[in-house]
C-alpha atoms as a PDB file:
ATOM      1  CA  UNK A   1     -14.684  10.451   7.007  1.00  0.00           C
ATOM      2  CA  UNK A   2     -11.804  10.619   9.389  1.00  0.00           C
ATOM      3  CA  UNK A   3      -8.313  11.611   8.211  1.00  0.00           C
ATOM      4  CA  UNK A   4      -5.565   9.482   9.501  1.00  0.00           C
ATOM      5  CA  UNK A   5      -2.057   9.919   9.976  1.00  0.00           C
ATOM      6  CA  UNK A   6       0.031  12.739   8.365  1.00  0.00           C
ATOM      7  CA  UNK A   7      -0.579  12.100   4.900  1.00  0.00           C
ATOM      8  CA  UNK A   8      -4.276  13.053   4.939  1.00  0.00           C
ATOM      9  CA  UNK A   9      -5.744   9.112   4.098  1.00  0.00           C
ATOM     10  CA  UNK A  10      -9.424   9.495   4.496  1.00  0.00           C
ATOM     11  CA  UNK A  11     -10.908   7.035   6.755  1.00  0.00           C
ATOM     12  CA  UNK A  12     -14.545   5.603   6.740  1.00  0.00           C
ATOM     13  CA  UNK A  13     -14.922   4.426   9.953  1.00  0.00           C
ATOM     14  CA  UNK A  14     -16.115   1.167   9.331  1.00  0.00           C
ATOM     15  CA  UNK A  15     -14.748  -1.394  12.356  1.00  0.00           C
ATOM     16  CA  UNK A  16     -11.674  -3.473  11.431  1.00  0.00           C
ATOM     17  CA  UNK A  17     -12.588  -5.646  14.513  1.00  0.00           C
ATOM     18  CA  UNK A  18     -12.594  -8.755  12.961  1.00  0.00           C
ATOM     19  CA  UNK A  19      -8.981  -8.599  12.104  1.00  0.00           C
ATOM     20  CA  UNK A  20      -6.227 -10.346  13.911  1.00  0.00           C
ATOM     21  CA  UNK A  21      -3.397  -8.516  14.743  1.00  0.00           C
ATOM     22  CA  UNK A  22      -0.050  -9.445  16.744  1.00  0.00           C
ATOM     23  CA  UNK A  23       2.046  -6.612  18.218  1.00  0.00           C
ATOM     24  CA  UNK A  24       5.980  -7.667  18.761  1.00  0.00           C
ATOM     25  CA  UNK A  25       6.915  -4.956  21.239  1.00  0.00           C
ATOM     26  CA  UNK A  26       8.469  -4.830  24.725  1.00  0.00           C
ATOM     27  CA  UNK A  27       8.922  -1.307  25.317  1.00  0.00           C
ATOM     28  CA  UNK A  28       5.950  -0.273  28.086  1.00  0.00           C
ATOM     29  CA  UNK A  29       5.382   3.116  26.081  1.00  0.00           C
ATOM     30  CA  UNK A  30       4.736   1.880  22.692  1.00  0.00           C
ATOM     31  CA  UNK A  31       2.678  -1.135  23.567  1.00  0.00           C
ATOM     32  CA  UNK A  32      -0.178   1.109  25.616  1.00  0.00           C
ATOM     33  CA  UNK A  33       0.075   4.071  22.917  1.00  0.00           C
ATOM     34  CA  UNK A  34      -0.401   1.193  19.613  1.00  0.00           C
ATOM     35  CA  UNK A  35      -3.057  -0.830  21.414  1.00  0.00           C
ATOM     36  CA  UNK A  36      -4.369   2.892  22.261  1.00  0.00           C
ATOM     37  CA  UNK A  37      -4.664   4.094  19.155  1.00  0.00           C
ATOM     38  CA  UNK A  38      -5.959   0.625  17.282  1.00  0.00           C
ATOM     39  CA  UNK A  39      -8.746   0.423  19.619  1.00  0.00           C
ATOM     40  CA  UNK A  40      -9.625   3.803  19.439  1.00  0.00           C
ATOM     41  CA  UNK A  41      -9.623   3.854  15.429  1.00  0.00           C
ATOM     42  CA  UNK A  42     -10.354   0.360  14.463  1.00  0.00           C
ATOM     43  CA  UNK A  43     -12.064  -1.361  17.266  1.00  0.00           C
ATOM     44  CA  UNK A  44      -9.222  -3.779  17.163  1.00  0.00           C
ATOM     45  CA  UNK A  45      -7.797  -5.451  19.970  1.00  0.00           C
ATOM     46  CA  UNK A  46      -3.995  -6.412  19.383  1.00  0.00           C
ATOM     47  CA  UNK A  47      -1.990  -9.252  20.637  1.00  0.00           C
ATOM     48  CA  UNK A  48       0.362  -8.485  22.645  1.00  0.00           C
ATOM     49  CA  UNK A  49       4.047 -10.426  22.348  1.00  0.00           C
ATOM     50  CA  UNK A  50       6.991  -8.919  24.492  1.00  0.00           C
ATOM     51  CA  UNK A  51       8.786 -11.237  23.940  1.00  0.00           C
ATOM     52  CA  UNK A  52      10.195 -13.912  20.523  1.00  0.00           C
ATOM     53  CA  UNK A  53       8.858 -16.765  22.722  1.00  0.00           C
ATOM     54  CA  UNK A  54       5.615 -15.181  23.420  1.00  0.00           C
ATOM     55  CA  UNK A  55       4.890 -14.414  20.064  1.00  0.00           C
ATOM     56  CA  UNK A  56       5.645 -18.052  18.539  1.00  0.00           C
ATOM     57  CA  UNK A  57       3.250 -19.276  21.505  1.00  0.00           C
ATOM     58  CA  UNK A  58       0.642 -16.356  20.203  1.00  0.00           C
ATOM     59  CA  UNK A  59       0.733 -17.728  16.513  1.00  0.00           C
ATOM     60  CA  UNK A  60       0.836 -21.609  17.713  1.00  0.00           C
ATOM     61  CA  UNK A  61      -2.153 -21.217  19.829  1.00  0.00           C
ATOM     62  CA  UNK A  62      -4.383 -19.925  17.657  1.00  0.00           C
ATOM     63  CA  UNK A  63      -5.972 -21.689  14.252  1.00  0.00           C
ATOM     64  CA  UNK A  64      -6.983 -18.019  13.507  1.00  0.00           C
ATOM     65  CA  UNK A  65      -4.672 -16.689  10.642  1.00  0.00           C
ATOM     66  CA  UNK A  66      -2.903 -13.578  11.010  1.00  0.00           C
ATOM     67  CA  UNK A  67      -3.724 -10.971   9.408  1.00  0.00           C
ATOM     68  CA  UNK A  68      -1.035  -8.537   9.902  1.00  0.00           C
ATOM     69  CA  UNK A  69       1.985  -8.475  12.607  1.00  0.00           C
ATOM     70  CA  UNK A  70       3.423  -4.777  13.617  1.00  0.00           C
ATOM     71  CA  UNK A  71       7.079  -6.050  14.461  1.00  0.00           C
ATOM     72  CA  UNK A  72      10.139  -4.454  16.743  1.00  0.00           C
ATOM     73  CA  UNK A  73      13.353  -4.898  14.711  1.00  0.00           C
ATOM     74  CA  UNK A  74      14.826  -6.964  18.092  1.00  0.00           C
ATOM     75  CA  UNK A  75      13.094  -8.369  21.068  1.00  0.00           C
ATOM     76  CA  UNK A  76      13.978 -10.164  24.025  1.00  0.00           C
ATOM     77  CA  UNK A  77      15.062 -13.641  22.928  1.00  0.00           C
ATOM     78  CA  UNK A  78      15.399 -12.836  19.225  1.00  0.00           C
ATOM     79  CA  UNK A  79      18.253  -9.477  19.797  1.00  0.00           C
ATOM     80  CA  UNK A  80      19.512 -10.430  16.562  1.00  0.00           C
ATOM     81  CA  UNK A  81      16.149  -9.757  14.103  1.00  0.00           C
ATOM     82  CA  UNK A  82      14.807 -13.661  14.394  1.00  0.00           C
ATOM     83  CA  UNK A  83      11.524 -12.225  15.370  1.00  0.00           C
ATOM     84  CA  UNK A  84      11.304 -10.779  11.810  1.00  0.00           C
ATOM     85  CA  UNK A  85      12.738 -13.401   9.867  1.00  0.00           C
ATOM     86  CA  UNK A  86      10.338 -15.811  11.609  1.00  0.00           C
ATOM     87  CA  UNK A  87       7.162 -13.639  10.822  1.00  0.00           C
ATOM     88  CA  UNK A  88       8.647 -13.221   7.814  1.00  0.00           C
ATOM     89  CA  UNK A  89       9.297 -17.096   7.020  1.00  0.00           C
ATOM     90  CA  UNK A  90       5.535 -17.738   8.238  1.00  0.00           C
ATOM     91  CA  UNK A  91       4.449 -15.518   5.105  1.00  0.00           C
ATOM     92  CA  UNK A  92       2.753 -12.844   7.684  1.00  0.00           C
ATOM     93  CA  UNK A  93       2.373  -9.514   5.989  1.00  0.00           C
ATOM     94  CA  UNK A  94       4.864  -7.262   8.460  1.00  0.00           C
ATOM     95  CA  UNK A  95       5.037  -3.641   9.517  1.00  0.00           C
ATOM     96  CA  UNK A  96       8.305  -3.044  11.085  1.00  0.00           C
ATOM     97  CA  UNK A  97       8.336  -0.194  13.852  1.00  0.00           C
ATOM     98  CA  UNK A  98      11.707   0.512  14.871  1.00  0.00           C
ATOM     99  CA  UNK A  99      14.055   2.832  16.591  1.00  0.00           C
ATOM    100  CA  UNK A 100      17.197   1.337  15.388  1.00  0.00           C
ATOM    101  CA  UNK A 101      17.403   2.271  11.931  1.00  0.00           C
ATOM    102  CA  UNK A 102      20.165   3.200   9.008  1.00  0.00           C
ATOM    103  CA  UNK A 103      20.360   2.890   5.060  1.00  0.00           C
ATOM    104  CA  UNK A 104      21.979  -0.279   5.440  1.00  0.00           C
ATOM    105  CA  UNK A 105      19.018  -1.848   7.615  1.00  0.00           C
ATOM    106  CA  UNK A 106      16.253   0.253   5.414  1.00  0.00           C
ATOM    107  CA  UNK A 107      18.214  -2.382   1.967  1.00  0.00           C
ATOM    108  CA  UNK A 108      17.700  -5.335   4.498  1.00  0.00           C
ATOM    109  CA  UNK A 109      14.161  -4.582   5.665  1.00  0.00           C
ATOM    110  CA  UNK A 110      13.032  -4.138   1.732  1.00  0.00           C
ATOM    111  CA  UNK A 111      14.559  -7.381   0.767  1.00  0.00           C
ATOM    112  CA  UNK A 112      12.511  -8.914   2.921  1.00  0.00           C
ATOM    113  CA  UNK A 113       9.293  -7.328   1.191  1.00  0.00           C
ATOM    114  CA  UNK A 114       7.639  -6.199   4.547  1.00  0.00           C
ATOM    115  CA  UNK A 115       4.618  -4.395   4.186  1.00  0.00           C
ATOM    116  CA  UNK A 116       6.171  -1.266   5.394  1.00  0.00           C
ATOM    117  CA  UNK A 117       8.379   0.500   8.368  1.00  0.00           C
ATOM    118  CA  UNK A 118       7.802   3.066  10.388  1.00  0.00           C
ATOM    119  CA  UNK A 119      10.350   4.839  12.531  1.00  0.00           C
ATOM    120  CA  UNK A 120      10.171   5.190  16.385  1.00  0.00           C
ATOM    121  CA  UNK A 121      12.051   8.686  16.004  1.00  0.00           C
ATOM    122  CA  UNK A 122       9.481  11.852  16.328  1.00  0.00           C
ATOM    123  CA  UNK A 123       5.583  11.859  18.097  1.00  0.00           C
ATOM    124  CA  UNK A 124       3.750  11.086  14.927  1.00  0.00           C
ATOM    125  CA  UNK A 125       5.392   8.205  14.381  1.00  0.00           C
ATOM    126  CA  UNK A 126       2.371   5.916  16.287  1.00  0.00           C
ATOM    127  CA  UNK A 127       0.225   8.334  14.174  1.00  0.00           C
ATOM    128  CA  UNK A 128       2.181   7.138  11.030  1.00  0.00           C
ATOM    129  CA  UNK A 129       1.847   3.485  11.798  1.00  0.00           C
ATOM    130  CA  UNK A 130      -1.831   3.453  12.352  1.00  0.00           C
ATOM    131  CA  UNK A 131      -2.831   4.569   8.863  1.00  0.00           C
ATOM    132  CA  UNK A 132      -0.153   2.364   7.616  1.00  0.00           C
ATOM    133  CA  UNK A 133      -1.931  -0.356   8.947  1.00  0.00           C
ATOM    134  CA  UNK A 134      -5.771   1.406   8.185  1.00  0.00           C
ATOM    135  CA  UNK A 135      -4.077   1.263   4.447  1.00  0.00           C
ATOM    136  CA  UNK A 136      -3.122  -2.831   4.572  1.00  0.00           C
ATOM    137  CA  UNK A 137      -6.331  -3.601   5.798  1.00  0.00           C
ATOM    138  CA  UNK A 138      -8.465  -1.652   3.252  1.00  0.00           C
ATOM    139  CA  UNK A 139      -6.228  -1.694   0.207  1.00  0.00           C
ATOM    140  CA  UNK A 140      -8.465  -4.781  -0.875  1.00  0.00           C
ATOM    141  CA  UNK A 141     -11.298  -2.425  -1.557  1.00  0.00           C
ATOM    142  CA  UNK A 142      -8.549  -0.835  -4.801  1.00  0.00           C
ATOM    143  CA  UNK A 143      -8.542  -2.502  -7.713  1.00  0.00           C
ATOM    144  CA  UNK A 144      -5.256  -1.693 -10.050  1.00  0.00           C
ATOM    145  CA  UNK A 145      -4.033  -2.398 -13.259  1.00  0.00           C
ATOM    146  CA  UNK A 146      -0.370  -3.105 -14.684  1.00  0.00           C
ATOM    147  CA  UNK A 147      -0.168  -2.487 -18.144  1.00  0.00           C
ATOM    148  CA  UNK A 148       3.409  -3.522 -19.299  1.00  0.00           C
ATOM    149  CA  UNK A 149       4.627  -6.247 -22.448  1.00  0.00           C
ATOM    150  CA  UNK A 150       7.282  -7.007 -20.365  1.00  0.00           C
ATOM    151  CA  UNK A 151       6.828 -10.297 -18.081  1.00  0.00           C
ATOM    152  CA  UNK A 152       9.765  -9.307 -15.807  1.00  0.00           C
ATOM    153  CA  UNK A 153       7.825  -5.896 -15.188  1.00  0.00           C
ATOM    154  CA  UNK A 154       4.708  -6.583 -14.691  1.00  0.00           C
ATOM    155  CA  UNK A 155       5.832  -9.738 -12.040  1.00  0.00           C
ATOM    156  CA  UNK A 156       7.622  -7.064  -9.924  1.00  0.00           C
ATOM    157  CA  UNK A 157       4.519  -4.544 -10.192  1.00  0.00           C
ATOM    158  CA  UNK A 158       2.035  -6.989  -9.266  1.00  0.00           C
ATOM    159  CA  UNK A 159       4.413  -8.276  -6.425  1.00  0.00           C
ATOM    160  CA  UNK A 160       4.746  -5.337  -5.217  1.00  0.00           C
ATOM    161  CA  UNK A 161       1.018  -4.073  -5.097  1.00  0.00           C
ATOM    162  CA  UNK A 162       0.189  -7.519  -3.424  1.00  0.00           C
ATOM    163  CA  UNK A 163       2.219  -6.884  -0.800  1.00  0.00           C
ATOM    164  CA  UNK A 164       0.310  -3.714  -0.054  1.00  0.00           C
ATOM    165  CA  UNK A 165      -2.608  -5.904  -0.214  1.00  0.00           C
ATOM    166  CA  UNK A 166      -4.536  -4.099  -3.329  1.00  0.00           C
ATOM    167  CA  UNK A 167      -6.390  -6.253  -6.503  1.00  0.00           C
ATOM    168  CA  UNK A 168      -4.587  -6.552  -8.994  1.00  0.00           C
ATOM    169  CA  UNK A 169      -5.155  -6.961 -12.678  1.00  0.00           C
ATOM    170  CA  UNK A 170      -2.791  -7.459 -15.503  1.00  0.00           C
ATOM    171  CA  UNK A 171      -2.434  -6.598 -19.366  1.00  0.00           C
ATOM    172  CA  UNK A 172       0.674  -7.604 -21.588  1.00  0.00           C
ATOM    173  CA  UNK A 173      -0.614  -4.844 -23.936  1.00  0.00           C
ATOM    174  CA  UNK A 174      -2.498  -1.423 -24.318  1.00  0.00           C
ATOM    175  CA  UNK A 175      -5.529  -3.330 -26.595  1.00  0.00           C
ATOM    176  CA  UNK A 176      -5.633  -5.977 -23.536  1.00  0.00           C
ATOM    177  CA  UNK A 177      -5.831  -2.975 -21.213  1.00  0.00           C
ATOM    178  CA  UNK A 178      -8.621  -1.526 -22.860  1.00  0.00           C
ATOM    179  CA  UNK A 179     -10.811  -4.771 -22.448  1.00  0.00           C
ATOM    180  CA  UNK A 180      -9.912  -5.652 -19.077  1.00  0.00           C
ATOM    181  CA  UNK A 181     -11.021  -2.041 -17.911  1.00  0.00           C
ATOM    182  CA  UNK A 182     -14.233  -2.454 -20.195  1.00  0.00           C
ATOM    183  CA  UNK A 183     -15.120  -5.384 -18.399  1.00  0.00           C
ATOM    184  CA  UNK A 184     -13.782  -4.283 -14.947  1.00  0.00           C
ATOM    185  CA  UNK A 185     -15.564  -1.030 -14.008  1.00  0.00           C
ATOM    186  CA  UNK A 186     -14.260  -0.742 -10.546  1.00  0.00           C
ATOM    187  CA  UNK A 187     -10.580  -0.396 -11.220  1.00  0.00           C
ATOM    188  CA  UNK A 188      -9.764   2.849  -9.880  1.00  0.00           C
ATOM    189  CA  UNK A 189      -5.938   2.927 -10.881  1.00  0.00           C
ATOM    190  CA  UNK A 190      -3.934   1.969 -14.249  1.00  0.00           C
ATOM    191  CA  UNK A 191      -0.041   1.816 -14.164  1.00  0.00           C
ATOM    192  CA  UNK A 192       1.150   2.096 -17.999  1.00  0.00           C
ATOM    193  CA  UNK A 193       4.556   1.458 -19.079  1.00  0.00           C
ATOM    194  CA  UNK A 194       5.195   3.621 -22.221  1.00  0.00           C
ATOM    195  CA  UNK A 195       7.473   1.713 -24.792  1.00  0.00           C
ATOM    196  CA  UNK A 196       4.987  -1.228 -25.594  1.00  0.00           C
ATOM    197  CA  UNK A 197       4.285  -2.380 -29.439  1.00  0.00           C
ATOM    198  CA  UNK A 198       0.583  -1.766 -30.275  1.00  0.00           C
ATOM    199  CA  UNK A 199      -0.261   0.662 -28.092  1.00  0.00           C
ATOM    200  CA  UNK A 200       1.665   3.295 -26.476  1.00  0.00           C
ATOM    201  CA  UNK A 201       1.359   4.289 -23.203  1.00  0.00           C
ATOM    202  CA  UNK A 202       0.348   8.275 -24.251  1.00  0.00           C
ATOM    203  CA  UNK A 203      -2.520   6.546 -26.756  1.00  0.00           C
ATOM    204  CA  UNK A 204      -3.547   4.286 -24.367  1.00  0.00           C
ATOM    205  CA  UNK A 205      -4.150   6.938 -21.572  1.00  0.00           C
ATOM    206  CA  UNK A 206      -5.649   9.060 -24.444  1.00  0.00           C
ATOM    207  CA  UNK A 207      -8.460   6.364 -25.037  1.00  0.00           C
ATOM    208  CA  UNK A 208      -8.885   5.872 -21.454  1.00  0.00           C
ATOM    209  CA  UNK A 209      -9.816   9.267 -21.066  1.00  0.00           C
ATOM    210  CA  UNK A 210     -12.108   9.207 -24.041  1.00  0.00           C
ATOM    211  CA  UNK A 211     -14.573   6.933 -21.994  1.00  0.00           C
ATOM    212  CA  UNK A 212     -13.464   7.854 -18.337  1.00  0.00           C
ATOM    213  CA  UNK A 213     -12.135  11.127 -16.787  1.00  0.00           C
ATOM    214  CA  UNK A 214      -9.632  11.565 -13.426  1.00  0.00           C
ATOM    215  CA  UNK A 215     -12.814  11.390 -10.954  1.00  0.00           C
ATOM    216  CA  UNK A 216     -13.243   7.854 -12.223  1.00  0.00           C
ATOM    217  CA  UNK A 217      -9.752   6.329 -12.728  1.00  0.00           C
ATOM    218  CA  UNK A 218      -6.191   7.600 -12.279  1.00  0.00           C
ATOM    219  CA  UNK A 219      -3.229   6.733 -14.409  1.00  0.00           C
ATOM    220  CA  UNK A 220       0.474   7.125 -13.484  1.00  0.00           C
ATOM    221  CA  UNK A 221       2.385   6.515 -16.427  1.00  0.00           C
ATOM    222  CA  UNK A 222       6.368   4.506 -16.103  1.00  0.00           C
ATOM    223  CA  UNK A 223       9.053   4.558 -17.732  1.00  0.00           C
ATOM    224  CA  UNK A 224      12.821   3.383 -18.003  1.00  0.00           C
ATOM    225  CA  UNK A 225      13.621   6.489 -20.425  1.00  0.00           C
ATOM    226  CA  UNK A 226      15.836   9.321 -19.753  1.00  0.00           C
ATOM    227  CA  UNK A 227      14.044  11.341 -21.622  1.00  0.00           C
ATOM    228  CA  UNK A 228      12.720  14.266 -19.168  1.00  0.00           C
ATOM    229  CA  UNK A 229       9.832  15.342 -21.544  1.00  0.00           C
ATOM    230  CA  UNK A 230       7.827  11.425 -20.969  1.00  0.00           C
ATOM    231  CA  UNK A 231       6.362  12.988 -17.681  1.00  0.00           C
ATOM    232  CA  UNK A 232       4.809  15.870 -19.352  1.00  0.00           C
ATOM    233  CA  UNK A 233       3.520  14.175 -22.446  1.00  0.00           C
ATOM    234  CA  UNK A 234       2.307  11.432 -20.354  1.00  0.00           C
ATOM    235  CA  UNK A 235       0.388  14.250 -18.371  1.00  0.00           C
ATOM    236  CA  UNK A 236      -0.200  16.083 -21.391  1.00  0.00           C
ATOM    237  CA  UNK A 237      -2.271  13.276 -22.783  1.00  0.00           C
ATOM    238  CA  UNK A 238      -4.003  12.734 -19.721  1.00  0.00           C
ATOM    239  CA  UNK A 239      -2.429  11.157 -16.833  1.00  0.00           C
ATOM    240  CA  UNK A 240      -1.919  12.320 -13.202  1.00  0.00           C
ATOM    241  CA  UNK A 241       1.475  10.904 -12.096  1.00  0.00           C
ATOM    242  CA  UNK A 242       4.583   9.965 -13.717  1.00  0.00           C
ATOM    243  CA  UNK A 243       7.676   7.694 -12.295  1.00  0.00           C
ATOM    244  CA  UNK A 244      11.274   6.980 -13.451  1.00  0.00           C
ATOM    245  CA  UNK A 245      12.029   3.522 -13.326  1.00  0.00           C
ATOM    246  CA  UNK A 246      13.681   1.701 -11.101  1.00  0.00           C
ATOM    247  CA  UNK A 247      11.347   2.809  -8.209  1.00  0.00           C
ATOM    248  CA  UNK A 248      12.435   3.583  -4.882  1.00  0.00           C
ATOM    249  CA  UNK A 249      10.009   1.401  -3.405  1.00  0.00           C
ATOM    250  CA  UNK A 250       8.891   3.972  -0.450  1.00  0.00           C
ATOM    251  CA  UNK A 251       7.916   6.770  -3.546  1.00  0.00           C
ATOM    252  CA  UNK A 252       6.496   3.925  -5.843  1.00  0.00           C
ATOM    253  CA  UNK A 253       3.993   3.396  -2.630  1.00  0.00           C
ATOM    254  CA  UNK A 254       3.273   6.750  -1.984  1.00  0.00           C
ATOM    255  CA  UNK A 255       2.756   7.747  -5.465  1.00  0.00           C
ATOM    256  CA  UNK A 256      -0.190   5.051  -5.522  1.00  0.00           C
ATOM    257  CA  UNK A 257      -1.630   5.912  -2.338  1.00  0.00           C
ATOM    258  CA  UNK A 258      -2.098  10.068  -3.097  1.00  0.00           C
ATOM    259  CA  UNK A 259      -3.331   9.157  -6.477  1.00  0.00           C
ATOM    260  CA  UNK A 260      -5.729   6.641  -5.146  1.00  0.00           C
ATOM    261  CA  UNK A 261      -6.684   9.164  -1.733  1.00  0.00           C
ATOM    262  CA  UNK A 262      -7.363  11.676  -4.577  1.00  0.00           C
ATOM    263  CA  UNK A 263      -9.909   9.714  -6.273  1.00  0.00           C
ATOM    264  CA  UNK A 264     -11.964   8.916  -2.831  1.00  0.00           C
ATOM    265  CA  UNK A 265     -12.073  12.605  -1.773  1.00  0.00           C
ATOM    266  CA  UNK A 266     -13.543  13.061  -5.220  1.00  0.00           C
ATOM    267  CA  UNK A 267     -15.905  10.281  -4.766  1.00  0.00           C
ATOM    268  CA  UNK A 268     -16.826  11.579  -0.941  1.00  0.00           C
ATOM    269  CA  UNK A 269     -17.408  14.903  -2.640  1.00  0.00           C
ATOM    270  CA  UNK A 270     -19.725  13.730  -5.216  1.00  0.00           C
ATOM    271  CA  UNK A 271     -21.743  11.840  -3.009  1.00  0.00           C
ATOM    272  CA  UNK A 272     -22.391  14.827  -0.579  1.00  0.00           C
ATOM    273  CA  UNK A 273     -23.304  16.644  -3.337  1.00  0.00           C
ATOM    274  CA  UNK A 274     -25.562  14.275  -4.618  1.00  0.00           C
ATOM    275  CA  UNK A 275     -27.289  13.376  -1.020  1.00  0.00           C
ATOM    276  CA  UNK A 276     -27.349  17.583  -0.524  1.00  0.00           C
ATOM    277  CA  UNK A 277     -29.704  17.657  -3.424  1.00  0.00           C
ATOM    278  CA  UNK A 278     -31.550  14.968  -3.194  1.00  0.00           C
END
């Protein structure tokens, strides 16, 4: 395992060769320390655009889809963020990887629902986008569920997780829950609201636990309650992680991501142990 970035993602190794990449960049420095660092990692070889015309000739040219753009903010051609909105129109999943940034352009960036953005402002930031885009290419291999009776909710959950490219699953209920994860072993991550009518979130993380422990599954429990006591029943009862709704969308992501890195170093660690005796 290889540990990536500065959040301490564990990394298998395995190539990500086979994925096509396009990097929207013209600064000289950033280009040769990305297409570095991918190769390096990944084994992938990035397309290079330095320019807005360049990269609508790099996507026209090719039948190949994309699999995931890393995008400058402005480029020559498009100083006015058309290189993003035109990734963004073609329904490319985007990582943004800017210099120019403020809370203002942070609101506009979000509403877009880019993958993610990195910020060209201190020597881990190429660091910082490589496991950003080691996560988007292996998120597929998580498999999460959104338990929540509200419609509304569980839309904007699952939108959200499919933007980060994980599975996703869905129950309207905590008795649904409990039969989707019955018949889906390899979900490794439940998200529970707690107000729901049959089943409350605190009895349906108790019954979870009943048949599978934290080494197996994580659950972050939600909530739009101001009561400050819901975090440490929910934990109480079994859970690992507790968020306030509404999410700040950055948190919400990393609160999934260290629960989920949590449960492979577990796994890692249980199969040295089993290979060490064996």
């Amino acid at each position: 395992m290889t540990f990536l970035g500065i959040s301490g993602m564990q990394y298998s190794g395995q190539s990500l060769a086979n994925s096509r990449i396009l990097l929207a960049e013209d600064s000289n420095v950033f280009t040769s320390m990305i297409g570095t660092r991918l190769k390096e990692l990944f084994g992938i070889q990035v397309e290079l655009c330095r320019s807005f015309e360049e990269l609508q000739l790099a996507y026209d040219r090719s039948t190949t889809p994309v699999t995931l753009a890393i995008s400058n903010i402005n480029l020559p051609g498009a100083e006015n963020g058309e290189a993003l909105e035109y990734l963004i129109d073609l329904s490319i999943p985007t990582i943004v990887f800017t210099g120019t940034f403020h809370e203002g352009t942070r609101d506009q960036l979000l509403s877009k629902e880019i993958v993610d953005y990195i910020i060209k402002d201190n020597v881990f930031a190429v660091d910082m986008l490589a496991e950003s885009v080691a996560r988007f290419l292996t998120n597929h291999r998580h498999h999460v569920l959104i338990v929540d009776d509200s419609p509304t909710a569980r839309a904007l959950l699952t939108s959200r997780l499919k933007r980060y490219n994980f599975r996703v699953s869905t129950a309207e209920s905590g008795a649904k829950a409990l039969e989707i994860l019955k018949s889906n072993p390899d979900i490794g991550l439940v998200v529970t609201d707690y107000n729901m009518p049959d089943i409350d979130g605190f009895e349906l993380t108790r019954r979870i636990r009943s048949a599978r422990g934290s080494h197996e599954l994580r659950i972050i429990g939600v909530s739009s309650s101001s009561n400050r006591l819901l975090s440490a029943r929910f934990l109480k009862a079994g859970g690992n992680d507790f968020m306030l709704r509404p999410f700040i969308d950055e948190e919400f992501y990393c609160r999934i991501n260290q629960n989920l890195d949590t449960l492979i170093q577990i796994r890692a660690l249980k199969n040295e142990r089993q290979t060490a005796a064996a």
